[in-house]
Protein backbone atom coordinates (compact mmCIF):
# COMPACT_ATOMS: atom_id res chain seq x y z
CA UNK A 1 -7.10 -23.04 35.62
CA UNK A 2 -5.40 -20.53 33.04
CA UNK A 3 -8.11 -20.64 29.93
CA UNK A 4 -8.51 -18.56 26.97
CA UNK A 5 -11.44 -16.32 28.21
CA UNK A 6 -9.48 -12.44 27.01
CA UNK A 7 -10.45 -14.13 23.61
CA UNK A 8 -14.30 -13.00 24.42
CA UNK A 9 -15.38 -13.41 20.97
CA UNK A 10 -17.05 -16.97 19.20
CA UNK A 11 -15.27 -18.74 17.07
CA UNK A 12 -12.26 -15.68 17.21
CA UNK A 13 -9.84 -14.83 14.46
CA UNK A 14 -6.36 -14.19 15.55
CA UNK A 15 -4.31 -11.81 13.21
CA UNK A 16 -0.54 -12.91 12.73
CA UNK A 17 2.26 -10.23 13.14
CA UNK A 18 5.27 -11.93 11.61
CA UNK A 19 7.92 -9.85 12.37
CA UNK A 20 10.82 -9.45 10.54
CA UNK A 21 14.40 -10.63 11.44
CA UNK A 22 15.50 -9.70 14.47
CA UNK A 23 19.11 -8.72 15.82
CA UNK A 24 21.36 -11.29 15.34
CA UNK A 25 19.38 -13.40 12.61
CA UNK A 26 20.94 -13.28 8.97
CA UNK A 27 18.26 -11.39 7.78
CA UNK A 28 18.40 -8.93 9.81
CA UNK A 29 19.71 -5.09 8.11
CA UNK A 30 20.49 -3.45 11.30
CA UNK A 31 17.41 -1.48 11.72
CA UNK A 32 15.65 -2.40 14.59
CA UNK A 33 13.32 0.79 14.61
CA UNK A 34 11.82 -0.72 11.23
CA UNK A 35 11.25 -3.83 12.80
CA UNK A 36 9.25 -1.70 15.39
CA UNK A 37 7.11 0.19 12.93
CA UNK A 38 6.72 -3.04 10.74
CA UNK A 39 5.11 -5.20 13.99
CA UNK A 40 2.91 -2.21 15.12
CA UNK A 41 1.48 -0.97 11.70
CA UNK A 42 0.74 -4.96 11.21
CA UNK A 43 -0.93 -4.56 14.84
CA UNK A 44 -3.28 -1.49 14.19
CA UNK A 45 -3.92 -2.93 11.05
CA UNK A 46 -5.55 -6.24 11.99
CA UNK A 47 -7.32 -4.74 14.58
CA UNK A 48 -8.61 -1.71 12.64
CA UNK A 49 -9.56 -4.90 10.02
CA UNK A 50 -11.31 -6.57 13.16
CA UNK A 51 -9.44 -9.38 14.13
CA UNK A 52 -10.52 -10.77 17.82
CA UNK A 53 -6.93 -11.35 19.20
CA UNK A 54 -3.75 -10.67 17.67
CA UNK A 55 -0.26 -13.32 17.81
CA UNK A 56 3.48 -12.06 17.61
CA UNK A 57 5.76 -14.34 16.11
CA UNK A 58 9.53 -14.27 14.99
CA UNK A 59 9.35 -15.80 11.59
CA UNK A 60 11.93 -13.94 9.94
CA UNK A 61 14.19 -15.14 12.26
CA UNK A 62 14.93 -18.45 9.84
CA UNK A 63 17.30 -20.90 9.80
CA UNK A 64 15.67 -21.11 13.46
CA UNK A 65 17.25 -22.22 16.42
CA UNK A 66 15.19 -25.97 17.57
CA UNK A 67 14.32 -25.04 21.06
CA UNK A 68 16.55 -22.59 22.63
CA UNK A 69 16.60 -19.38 21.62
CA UNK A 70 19.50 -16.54 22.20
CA UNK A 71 18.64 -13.86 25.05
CA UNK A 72 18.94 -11.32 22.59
CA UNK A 73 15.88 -12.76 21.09
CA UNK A 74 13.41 -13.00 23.99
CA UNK A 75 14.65 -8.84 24.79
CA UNK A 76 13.82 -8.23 20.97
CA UNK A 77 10.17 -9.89 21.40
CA UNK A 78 9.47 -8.94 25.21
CA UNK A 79 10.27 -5.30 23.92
CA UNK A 80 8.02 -5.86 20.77
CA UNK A 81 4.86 -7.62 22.44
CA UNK A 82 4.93 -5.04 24.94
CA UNK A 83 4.97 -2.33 22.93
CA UNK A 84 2.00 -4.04 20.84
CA UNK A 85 -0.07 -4.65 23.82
CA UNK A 86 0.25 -0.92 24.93
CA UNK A 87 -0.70 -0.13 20.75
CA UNK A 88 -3.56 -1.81 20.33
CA UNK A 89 -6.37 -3.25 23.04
CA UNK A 90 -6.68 -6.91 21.49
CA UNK A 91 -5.81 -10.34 23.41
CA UNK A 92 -2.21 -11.04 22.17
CA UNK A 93 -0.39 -14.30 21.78
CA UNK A 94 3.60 -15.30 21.41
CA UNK A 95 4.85 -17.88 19.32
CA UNK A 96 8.59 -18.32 19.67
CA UNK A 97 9.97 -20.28 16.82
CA UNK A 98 10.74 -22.94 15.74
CA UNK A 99 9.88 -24.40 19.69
CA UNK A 100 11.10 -22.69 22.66
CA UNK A 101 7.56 -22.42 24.51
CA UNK A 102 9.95 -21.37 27.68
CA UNK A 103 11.07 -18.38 25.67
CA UNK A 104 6.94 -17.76 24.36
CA UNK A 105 5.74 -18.29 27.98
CA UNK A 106 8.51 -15.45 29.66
CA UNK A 107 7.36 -13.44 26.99
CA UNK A 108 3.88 -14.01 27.10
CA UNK A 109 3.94 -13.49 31.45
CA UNK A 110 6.50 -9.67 30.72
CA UNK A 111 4.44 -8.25 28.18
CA UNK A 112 0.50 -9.06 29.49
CA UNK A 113 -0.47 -11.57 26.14
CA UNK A 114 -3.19 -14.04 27.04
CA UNK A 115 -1.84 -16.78 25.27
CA UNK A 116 1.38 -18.54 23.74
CA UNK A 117 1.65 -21.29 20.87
CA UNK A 118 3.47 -24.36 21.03
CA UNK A 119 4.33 -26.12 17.70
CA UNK A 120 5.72 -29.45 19.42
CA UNK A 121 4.09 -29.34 23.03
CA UNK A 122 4.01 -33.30 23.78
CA UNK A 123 5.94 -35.76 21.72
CA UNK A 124 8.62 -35.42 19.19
CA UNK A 125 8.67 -34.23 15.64
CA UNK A 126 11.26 -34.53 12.90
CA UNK A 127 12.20 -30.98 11.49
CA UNK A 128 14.42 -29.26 9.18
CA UNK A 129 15.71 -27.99 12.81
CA UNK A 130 16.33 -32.03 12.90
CA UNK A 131 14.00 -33.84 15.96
CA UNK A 132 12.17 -31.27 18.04
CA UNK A 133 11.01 -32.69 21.31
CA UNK A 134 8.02 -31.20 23.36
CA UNK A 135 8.77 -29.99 27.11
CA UNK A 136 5.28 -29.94 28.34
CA UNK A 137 6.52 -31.06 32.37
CA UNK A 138 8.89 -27.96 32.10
CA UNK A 139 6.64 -25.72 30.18
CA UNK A 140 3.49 -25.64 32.78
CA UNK A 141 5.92 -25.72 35.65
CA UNK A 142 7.58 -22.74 34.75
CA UNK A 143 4.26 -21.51 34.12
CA UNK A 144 3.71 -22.03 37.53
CA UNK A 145 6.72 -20.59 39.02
CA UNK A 146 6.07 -17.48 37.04
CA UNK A 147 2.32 -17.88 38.63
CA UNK A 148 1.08 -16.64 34.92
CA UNK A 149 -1.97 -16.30 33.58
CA UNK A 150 -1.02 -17.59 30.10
CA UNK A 151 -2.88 -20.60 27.94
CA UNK A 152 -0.63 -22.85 25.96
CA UNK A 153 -2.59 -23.79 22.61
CA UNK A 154 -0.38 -26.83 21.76
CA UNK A 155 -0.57 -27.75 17.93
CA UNK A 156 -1.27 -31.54 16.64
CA UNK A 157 0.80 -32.24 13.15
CA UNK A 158 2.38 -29.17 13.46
CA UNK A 159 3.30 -28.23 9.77
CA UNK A 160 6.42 -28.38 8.56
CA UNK A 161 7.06 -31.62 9.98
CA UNK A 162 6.75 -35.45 10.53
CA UNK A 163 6.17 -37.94 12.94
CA UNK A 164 9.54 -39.45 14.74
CA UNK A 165 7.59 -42.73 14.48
CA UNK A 166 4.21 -44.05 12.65
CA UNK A 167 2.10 -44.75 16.26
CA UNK A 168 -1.09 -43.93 13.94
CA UNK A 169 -2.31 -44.35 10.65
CA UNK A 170 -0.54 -43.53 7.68
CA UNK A 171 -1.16 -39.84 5.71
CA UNK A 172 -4.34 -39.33 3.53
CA UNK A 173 -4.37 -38.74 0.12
CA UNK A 174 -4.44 -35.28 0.77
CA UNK A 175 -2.04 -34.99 2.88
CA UNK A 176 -3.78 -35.50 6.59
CA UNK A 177 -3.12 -37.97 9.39
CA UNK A 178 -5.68 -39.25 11.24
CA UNK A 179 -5.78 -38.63 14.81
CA UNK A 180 -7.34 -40.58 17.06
CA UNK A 181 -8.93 -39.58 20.61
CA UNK A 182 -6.30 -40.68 22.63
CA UNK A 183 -3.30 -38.34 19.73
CA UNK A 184 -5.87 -35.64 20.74
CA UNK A 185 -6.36 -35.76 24.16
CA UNK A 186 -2.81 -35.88 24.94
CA UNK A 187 -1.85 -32.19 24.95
CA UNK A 188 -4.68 -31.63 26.48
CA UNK A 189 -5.43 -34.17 29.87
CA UNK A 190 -1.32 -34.68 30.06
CA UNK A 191 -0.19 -31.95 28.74
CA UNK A 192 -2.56 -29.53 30.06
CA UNK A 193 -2.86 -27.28 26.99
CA UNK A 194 -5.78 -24.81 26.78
CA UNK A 195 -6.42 -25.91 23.41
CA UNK A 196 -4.98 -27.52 20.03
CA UNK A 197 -4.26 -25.98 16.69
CA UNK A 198 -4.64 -28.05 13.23
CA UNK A 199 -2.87 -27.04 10.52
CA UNK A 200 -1.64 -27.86 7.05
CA UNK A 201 1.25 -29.53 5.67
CA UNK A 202 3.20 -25.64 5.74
CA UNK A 203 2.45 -21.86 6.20
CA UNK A 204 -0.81 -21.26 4.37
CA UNK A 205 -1.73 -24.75 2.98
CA UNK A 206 -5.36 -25.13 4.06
CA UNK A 207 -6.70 -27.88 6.28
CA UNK A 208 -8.53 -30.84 5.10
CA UNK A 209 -12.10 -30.68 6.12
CA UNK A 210 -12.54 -33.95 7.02
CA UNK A 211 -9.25 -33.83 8.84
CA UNK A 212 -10.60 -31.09 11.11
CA UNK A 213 -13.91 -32.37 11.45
CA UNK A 214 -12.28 -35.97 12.88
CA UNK A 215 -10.26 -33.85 15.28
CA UNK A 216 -13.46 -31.89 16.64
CA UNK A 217 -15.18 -35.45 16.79
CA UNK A 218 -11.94 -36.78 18.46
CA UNK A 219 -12.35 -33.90 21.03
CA UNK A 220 -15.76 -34.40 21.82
CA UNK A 221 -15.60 -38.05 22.28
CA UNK A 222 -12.76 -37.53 25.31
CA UNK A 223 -15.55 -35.06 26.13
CA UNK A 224 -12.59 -32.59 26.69
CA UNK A 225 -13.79 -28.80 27.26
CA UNK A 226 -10.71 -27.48 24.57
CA UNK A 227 -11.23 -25.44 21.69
CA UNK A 228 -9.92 -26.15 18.32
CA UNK A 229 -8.60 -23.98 16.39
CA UNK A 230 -7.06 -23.43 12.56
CA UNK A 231 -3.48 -23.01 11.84
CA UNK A 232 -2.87 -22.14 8.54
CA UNK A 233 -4.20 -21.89 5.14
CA UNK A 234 -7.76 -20.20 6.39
CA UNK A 235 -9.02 -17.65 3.32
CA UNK A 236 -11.72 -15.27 2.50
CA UNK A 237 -13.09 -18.20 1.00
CA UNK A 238 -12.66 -21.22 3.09
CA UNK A 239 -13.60 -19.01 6.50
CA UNK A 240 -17.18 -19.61 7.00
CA UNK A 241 -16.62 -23.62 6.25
CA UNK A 242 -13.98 -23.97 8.57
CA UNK A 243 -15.68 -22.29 11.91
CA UNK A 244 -18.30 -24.36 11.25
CA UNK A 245 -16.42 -27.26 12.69
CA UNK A 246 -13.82 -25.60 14.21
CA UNK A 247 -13.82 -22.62 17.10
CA UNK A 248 -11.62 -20.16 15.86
CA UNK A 249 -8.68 -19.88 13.25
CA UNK A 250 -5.10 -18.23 13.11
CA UNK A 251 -4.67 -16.11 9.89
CA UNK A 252 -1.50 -14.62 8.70
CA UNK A 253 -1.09 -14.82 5.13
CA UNK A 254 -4.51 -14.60 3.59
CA UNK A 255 -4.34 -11.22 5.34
CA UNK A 256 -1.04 -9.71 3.88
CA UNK A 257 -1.27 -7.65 0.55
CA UNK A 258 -1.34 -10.14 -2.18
CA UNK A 259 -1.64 -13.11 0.19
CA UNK A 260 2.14 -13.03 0.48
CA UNK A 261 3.18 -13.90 4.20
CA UNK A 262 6.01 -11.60 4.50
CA UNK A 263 3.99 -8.67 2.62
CA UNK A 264 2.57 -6.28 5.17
CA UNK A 265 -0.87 -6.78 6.56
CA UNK A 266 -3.94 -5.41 4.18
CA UNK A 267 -6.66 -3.95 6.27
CA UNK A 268 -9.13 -4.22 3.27
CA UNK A 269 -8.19 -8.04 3.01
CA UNK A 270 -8.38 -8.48 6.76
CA UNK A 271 -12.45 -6.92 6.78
CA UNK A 272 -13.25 -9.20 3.87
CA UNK A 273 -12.09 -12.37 5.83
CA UNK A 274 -13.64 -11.09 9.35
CA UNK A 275 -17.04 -10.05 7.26
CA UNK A 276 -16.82 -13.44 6.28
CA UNK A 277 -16.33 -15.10 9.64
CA UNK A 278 -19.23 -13.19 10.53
CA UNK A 279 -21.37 -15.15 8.48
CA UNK A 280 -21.43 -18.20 10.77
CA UNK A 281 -20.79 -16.16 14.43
């Protein structure tokens, strides 16, 4: 069984690389080789920072394509994730926006990552990419074919979107749905995910306590061996509250200079938050 085990640490931080457009998105200028230097100064800087495990993802690539992305893209990050992975000795993960977990997984399996993310891994969303679907029968086949030694951490409520249909209750005042066991268990007994991710309403809204704390409960009462972890909006400040409840987080723009998510990463801001982590590890 594929687990998450290269992430040796408790309750691990993983360090975001969001990596500017790539050939063939709009925003792309035509300079690859700064694309290059952005992804691996953003890699030696979380890990000089102390990050546990490090994630590659193609968010400059927007409008994104649903759940098939061009070739060109998967050379672009295969090239990229390698070249991290040979950088810098962290656990590395691939997230291949905004869904194509068969592009993360190839990707994951060329370059040596640990781990990929998969924003709509079971079920279907509604997304300004319109309804996203999740392929989890294709997904851990191919990861069979491939015979890879790659976890899938599957988020629930992926941000950025909304239920195709109400099956639960309806959104909190602040913002949260509550999950029951069986919403949780899902990716996980069916699916066969490694682990879920909870995050916010969008990249770097915080999660509700209480939110997180129902799907940890929700977790335990399956009695499901699966970590949870946080997907956005974790801070300097809001670090040692959240891994108390949940077992590890993925950080991106709380780490950037000026908390701005496309702003390169800040080494000084990245010790604060892992000092901080620290406190409850």
């Amino acid at each position: 069984m594929t687990t998450l085990d290269a992430i040796d640490a408790g309750k691990p931080i993983v360090g975001m690389i969001h990596l500017p457009a790539l050939p063939g998105a709009p925003g792309f200028d035509g300079d690859f080789e700064a694309v290059r230097s952005a992804a691996l100064r953003d890699a030696r800087r979380l890990a000089a920072g102390g990050v546990d495990a490090l994630m590659v993802e193609n968010f400059g690539d927007a409008p994104f394509y649903p759940d098939d992305v061009p070739k060109h893209v998967v050379a672009s990050m295969t090239r990229l994730a390698t070249e991290i992975r040979e950088a810098v000795d962290r656990p590395l993960g691939v997230n291949v926006l905004r869904n194509d977990a068969e592009a993360a997984l190839s990707v994951a399996t060329a370059a040596g990552a640990a781990f990929v993310r998969v924003n709509v891994h079971v079920g279907a969303r509604v997304t300004d990419q319109g309804v996203v679907e999740g392929r989890a029968h294709e997904t851990m086949r191919l990861r069979e074919r491939l015979d890879a030694d790659v976890a899938v951490l599957a988020d629930l409520d992926v941000k950025h979107s909304a239920p195709l249909a109400r099956r639960h209750a309806p959104r909190t005042a602040s913002g949260e749905r509550p999950l029951d066991a069986e919403a949780v268990a899902e990716p996980i007994e069916r699916g066969l995910a490694a682990g879920v991710v909870v995050s916010g309403a969008g990249t770097g809204h915080a999660v509700a306590g209480e939110h997180l704390a129902a799907v940890a409960a929700a977790r335990d009462e399956r009695g499901l061996d699966a970590p949870v972890f946080v997907g956005s909006g974790t801070t300097v400040e809001n670090v040692a509250d959240l891994l108390a409840t949940a077992d590890g987080a993925i950080v991106g723009t709380a780490l950037k200079v000026d908390g701005e998510t496309t702003a390169p990463v800040d080494e000084e801001r990245v010790a604060r938050l892992v000092a901080a982590a620290d406190e409850v590890r």
